[in-house]
N, C-alpha and C. Protein backbone atom coordinates (compact mmCIF):
# COMPACT_ATOMS: atom_id res chain seq x y z
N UNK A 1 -52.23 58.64 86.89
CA UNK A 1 -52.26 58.80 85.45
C UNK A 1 -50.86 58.66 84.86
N UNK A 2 -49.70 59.34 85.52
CA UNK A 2 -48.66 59.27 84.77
C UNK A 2 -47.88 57.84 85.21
N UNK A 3 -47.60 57.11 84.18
CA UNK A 3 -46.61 55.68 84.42
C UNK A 3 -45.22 55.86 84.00
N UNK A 4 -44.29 55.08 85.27
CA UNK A 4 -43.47 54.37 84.65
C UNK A 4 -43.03 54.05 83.35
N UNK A 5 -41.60 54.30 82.84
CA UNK A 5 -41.72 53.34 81.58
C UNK A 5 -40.58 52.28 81.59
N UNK A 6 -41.10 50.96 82.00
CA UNK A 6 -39.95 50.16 81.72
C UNK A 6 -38.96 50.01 80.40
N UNK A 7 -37.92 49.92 80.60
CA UNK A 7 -36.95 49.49 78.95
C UNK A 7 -36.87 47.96 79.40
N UNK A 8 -36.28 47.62 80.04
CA UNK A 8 -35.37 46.57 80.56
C UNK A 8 -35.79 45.98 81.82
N UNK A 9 -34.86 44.53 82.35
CA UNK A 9 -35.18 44.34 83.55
C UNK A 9 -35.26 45.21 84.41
N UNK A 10 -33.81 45.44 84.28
CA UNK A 10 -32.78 46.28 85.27
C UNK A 10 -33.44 48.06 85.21
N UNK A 11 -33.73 48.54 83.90
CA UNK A 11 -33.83 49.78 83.82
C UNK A 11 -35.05 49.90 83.95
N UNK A 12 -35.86 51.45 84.46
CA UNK A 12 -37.44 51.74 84.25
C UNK A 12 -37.20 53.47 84.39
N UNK A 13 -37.70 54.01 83.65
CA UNK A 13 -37.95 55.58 83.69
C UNK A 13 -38.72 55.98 84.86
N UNK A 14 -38.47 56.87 85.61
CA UNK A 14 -39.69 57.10 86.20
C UNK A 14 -40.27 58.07 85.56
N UNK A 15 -41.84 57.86 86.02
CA UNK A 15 -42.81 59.43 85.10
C UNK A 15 -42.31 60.47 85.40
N UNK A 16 -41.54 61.02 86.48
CA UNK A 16 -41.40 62.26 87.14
C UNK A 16 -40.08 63.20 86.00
N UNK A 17 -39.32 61.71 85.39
CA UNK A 17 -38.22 62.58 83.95
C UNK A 17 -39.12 62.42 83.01
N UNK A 18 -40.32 61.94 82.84
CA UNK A 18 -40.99 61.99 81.48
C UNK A 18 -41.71 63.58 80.72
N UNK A 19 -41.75 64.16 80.03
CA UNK A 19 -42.40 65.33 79.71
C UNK A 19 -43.21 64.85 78.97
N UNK A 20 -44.14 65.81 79.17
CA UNK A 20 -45.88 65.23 78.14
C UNK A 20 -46.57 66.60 77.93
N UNK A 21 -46.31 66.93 76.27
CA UNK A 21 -46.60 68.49 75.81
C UNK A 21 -47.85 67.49 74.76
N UNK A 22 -49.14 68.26 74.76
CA UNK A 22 -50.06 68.45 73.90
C UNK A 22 -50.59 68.87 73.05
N UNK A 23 -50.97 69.22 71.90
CA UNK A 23 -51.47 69.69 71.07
C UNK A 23 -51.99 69.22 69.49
N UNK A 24 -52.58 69.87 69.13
CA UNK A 24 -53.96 69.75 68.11
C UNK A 24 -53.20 69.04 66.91
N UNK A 25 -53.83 68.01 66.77
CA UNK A 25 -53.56 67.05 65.65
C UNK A 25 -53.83 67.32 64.27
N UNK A 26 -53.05 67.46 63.31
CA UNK A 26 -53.22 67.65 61.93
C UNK A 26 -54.03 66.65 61.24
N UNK A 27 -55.09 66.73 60.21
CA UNK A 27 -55.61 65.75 59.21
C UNK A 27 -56.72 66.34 59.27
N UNK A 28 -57.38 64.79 59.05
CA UNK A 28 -58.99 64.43 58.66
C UNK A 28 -59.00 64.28 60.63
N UNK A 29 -60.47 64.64 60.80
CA UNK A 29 -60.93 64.41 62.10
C UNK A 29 -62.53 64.77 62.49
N UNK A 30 -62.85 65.61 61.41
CA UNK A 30 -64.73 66.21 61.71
C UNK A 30 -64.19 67.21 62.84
N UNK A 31 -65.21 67.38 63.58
CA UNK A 31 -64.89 68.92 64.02
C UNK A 31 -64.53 68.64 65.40
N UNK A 32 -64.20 67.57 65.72
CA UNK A 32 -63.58 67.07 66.65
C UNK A 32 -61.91 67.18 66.82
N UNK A 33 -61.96 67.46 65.40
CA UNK A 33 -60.14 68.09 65.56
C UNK A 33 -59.74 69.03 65.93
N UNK A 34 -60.92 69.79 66.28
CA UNK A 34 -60.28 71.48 66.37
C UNK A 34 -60.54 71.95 67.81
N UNK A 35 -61.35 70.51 68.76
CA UNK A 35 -61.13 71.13 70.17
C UNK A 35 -59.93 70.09 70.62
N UNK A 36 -59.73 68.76 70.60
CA UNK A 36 -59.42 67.78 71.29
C UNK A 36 -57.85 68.11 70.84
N UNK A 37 -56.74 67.71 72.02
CA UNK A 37 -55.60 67.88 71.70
C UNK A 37 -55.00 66.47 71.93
N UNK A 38 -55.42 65.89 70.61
CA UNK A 38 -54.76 64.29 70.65
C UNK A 38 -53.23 63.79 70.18
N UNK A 39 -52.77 65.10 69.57
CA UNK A 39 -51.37 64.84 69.17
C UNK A 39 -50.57 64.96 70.54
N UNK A 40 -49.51 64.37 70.77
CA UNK A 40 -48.65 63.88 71.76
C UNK A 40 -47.25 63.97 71.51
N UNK A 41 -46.48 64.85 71.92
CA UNK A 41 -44.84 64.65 72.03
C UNK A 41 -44.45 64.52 73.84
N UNK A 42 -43.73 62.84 73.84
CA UNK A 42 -43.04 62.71 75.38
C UNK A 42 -41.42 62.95 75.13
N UNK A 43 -41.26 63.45 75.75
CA UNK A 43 -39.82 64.10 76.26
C UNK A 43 -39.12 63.71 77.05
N UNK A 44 -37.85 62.94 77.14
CA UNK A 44 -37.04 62.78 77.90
C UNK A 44 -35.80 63.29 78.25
N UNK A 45 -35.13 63.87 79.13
CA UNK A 45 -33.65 64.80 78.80
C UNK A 45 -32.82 63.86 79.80
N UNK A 46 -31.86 63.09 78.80
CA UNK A 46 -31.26 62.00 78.79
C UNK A 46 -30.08 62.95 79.65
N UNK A 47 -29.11 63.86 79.13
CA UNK A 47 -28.52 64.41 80.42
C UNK A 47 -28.87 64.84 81.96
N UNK A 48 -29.97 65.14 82.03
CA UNK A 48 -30.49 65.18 83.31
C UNK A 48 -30.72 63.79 84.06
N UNK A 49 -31.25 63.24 83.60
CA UNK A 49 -31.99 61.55 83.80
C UNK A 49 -30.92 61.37 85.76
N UNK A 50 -31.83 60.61 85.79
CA UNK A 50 -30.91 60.27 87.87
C UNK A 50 -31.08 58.79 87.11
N UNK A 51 -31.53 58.36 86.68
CA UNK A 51 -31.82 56.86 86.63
C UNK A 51 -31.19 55.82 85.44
N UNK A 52 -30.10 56.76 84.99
CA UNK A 52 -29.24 56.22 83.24
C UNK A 52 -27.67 56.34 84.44
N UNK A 53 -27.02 55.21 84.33
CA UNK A 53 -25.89 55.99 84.55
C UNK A 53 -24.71 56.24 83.52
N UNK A 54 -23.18 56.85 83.98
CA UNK A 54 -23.00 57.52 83.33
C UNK A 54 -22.34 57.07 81.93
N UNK A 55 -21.86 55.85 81.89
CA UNK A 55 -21.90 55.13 80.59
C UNK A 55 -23.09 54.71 79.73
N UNK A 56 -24.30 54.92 80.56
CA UNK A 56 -25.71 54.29 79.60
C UNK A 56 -25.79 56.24 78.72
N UNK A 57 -25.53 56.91 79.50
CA UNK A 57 -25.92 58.23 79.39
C UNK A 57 -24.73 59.11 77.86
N UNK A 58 -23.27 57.81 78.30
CA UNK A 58 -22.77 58.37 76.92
C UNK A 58 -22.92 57.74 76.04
N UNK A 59 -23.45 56.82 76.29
CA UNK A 59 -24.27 55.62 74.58
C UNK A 59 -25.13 56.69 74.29
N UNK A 60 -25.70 56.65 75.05
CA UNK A 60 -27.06 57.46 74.32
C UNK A 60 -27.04 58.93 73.74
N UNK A 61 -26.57 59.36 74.31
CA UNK A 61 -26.18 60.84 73.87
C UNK A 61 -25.58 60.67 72.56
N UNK A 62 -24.52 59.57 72.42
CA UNK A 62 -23.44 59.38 70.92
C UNK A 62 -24.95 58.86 69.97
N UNK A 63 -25.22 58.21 70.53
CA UNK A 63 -26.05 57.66 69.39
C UNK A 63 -27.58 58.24 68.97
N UNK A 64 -27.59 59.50 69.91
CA UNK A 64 -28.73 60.01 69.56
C UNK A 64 -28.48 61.43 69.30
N UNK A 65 -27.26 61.82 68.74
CA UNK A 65 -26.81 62.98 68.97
C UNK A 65 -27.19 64.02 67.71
N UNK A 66 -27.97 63.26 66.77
CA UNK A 66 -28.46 63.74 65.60
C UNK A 66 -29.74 64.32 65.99
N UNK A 67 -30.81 63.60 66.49
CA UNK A 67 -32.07 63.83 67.17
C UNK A 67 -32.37 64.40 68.40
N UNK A 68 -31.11 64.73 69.18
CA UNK A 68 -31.37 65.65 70.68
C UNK A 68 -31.31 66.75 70.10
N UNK A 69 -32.57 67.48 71.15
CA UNK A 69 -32.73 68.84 71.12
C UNK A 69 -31.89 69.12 72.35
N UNK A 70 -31.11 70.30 73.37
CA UNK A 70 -30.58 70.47 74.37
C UNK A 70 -30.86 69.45 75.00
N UNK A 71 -29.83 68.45 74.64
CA UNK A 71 -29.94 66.74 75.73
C UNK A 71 -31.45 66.36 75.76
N UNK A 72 -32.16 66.64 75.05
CA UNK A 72 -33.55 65.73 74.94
C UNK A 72 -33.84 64.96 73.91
N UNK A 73 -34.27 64.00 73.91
CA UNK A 73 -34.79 63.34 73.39
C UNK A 73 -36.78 62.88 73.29
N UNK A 74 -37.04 63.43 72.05
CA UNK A 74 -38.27 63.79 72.24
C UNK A 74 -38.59 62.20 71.15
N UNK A 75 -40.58 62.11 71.08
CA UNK A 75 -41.10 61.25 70.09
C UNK A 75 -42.42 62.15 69.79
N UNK A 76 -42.87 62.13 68.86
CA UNK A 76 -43.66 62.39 68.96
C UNK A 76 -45.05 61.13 68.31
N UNK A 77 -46.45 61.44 68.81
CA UNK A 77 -47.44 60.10 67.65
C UNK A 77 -48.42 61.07 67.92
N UNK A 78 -49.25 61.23 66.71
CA UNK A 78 -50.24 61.63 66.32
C UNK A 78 -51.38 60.96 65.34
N UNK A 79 -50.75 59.59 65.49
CA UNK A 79 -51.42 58.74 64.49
C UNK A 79 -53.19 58.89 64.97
N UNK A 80 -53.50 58.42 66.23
CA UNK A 80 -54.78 57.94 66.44
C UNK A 80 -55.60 59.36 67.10
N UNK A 81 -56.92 59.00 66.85
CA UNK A 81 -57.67 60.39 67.82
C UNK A 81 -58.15 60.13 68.81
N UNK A 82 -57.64 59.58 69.23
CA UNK A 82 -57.26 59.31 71.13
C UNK A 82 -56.13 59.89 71.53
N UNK A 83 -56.27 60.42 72.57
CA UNK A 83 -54.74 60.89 73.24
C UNK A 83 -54.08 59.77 73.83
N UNK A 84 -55.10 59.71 74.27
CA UNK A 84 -54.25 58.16 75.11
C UNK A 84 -54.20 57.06 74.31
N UNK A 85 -54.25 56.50 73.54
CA UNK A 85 -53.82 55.98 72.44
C UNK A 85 -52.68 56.27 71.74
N UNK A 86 -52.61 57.86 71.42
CA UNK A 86 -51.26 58.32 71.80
C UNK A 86 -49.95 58.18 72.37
N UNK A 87 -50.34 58.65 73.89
CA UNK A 87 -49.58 57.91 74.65
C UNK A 87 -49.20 57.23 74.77
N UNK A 88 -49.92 55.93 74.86
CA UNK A 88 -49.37 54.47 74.53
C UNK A 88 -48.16 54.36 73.66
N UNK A 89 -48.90 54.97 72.53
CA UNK A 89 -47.80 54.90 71.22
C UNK A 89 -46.33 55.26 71.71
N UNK A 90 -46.91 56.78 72.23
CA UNK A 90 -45.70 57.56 72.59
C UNK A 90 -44.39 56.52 73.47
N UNK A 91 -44.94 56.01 74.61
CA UNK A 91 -44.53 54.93 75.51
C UNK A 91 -43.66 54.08 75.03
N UNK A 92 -44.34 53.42 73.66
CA UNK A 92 -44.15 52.44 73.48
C UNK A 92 -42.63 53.07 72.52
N UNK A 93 -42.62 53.92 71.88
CA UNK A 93 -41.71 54.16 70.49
C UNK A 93 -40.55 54.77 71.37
N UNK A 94 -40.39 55.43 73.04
CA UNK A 94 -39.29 55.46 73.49
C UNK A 94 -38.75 54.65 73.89
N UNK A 95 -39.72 53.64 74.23
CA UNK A 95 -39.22 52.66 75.60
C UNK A 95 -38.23 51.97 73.90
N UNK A 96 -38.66 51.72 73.31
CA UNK A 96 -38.08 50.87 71.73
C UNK A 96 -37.09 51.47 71.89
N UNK A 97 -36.62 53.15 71.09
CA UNK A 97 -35.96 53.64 70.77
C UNK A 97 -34.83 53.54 72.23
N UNK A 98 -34.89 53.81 73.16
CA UNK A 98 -34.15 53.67 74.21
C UNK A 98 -33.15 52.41 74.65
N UNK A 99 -34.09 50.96 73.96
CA UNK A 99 -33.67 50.29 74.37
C UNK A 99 -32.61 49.56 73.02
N UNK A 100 -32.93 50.28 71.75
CA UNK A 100 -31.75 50.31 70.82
C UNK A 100 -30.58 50.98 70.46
N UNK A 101 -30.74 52.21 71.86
CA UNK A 101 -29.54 52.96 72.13
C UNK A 101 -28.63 52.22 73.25
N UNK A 102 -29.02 51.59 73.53
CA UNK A 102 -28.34 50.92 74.70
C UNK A 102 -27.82 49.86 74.22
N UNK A 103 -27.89 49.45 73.07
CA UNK A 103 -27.48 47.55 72.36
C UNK A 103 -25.87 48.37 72.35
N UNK A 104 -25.31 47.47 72.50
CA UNK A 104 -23.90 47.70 72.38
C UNK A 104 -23.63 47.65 70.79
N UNK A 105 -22.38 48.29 70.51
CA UNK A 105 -22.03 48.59 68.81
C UNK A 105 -22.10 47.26 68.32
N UNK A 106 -22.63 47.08 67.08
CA UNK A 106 -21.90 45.48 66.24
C UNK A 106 -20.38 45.40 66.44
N UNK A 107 -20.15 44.18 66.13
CA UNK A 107 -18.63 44.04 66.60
C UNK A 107 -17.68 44.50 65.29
N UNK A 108 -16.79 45.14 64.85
CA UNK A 108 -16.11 46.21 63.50
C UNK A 108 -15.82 45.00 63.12
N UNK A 109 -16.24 45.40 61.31
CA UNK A 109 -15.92 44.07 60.59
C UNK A 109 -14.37 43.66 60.10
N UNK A 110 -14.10 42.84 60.00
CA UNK A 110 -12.57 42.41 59.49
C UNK A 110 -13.14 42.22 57.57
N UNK A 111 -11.86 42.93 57.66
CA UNK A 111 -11.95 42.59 56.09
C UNK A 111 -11.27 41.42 55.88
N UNK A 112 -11.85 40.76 54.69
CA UNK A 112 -10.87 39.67 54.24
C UNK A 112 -11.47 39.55 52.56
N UNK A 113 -10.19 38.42 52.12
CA UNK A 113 -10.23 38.56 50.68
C UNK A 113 -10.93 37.52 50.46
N UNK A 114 -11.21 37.68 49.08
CA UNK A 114 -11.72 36.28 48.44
C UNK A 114 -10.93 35.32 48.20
N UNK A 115 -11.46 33.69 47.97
CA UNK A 115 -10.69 32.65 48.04
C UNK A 115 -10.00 32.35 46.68
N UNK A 116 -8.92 31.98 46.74
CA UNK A 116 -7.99 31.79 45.33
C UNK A 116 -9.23 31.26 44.51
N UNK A 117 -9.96 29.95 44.73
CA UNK A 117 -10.89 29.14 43.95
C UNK A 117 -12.11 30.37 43.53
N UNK A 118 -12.56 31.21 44.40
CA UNK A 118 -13.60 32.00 44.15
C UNK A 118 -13.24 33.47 43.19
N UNK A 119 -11.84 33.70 43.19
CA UNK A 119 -10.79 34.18 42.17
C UNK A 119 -10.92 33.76 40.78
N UNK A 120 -10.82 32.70 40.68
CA UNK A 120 -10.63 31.86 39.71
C UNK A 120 -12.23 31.46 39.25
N UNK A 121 -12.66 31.41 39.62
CA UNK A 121 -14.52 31.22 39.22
C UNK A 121 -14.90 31.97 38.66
N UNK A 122 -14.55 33.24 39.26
CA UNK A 122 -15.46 34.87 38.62
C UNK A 122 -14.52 35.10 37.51
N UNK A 123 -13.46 34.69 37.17
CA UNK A 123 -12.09 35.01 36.15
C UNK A 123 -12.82 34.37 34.74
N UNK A 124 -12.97 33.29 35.25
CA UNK A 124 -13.72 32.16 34.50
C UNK A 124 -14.49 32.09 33.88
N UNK A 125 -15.95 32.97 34.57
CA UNK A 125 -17.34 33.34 34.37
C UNK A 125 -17.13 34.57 33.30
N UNK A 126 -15.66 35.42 33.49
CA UNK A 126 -15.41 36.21 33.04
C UNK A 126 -15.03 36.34 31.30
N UNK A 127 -14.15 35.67 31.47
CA UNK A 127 -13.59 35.00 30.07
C UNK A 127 -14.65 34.05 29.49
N UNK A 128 -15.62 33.71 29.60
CA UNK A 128 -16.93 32.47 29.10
C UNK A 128 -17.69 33.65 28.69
N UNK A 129 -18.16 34.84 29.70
CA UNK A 129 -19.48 35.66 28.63
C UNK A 129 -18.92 36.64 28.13
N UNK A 130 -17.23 36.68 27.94
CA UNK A 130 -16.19 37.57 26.76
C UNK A 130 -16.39 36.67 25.58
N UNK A 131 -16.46 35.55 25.37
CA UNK A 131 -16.27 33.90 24.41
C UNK A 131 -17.49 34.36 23.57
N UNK A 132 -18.74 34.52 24.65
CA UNK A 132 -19.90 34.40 24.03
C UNK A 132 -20.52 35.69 22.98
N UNK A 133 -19.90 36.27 23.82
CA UNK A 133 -20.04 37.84 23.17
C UNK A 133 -19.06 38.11 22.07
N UNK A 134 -18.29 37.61 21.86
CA UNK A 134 -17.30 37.65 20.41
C UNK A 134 -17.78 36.56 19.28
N UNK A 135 -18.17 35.69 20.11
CA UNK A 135 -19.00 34.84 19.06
C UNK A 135 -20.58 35.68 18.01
N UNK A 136 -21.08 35.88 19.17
CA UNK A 136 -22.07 37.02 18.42
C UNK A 136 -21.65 38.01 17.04
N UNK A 137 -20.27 38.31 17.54
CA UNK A 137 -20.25 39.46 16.47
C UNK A 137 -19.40 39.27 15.33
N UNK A 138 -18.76 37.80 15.54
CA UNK A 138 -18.32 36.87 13.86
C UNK A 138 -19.55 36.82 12.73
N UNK A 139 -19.43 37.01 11.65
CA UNK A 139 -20.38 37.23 10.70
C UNK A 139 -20.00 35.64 9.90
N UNK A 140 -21.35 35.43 9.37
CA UNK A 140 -21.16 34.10 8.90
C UNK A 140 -19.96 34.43 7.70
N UNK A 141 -19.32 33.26 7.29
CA UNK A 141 -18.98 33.86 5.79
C UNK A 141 -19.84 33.29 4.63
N UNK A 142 -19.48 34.20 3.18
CA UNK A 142 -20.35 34.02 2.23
C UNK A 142 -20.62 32.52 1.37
N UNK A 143 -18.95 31.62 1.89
CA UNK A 143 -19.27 30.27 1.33
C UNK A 143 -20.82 29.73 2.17
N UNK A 144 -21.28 29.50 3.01
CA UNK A 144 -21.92 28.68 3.71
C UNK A 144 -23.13 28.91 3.47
């Protein structure tokens, strides 16, 4: 019953770090909501992990350091009234989330300026709807 979760070539969770807590799903359901425990939170505790090493383990920690509970990293899905449907979900939204903690940072942007010509354009554009707007507020005179 319990699987694997691949991220990557190279990487795969085993079930044995996975945690799988149950319980009763909130909504609409008929009275089927009040025995079946289809809501799903999987748990992973990214400091413990044997299978992250120890640079995958400080990406992740930095970048998940808002959402760990004591070094875990939880998901939860309660969308469907299936558990295992659930699961799936569950599966599916770490193996994701895991594998966008691991993308290396964007590369830091360089600032740079605008081009003399593109200077001179917006200057331009600038002084033309100042032109237009002073024109508006000349009043005819009374010869005409």
């Amino acid at each position: 019953m319990a699987q694997d979760l691949p991220i990557n070539k190279r990487l795969v969770i085993p079930a044995a770090e996975l945690q799988w807590r149950f319980s009763r799903s909130s909504g609409p359901g008929g009275q089927g909501v009040n025995t079946t425990d289809s809501r799903v939170e999987l748990v992973l505790d990214l400091a413990a992990s044997t299978v992250l090493g120890p640079f995958q383990k400080q990406r992740l920690l930095k970048r998940f350091e808002q959402r760990l509970v004591n070094g875990c990293l939880s998901v939860v899905a309660a969308e469907q009234r299936s558990q295992w449907q659930n699961r799936q979900q569950a599966l599916s939204r770490l193996a994701d989330l895991l594998r966008e903690g691991l993308q290396p940072p964007p590369p830091a942007r360089r600032a740079t300026k605008p081009s003399r010509g593109a200077v001179k354009r917006r200057l331009q554009a600038k002084k033309q709807r100042g032109l237009l707007k002073q024109r508006r507020r000349e009043r005819p005179s009374l010869e005409s």
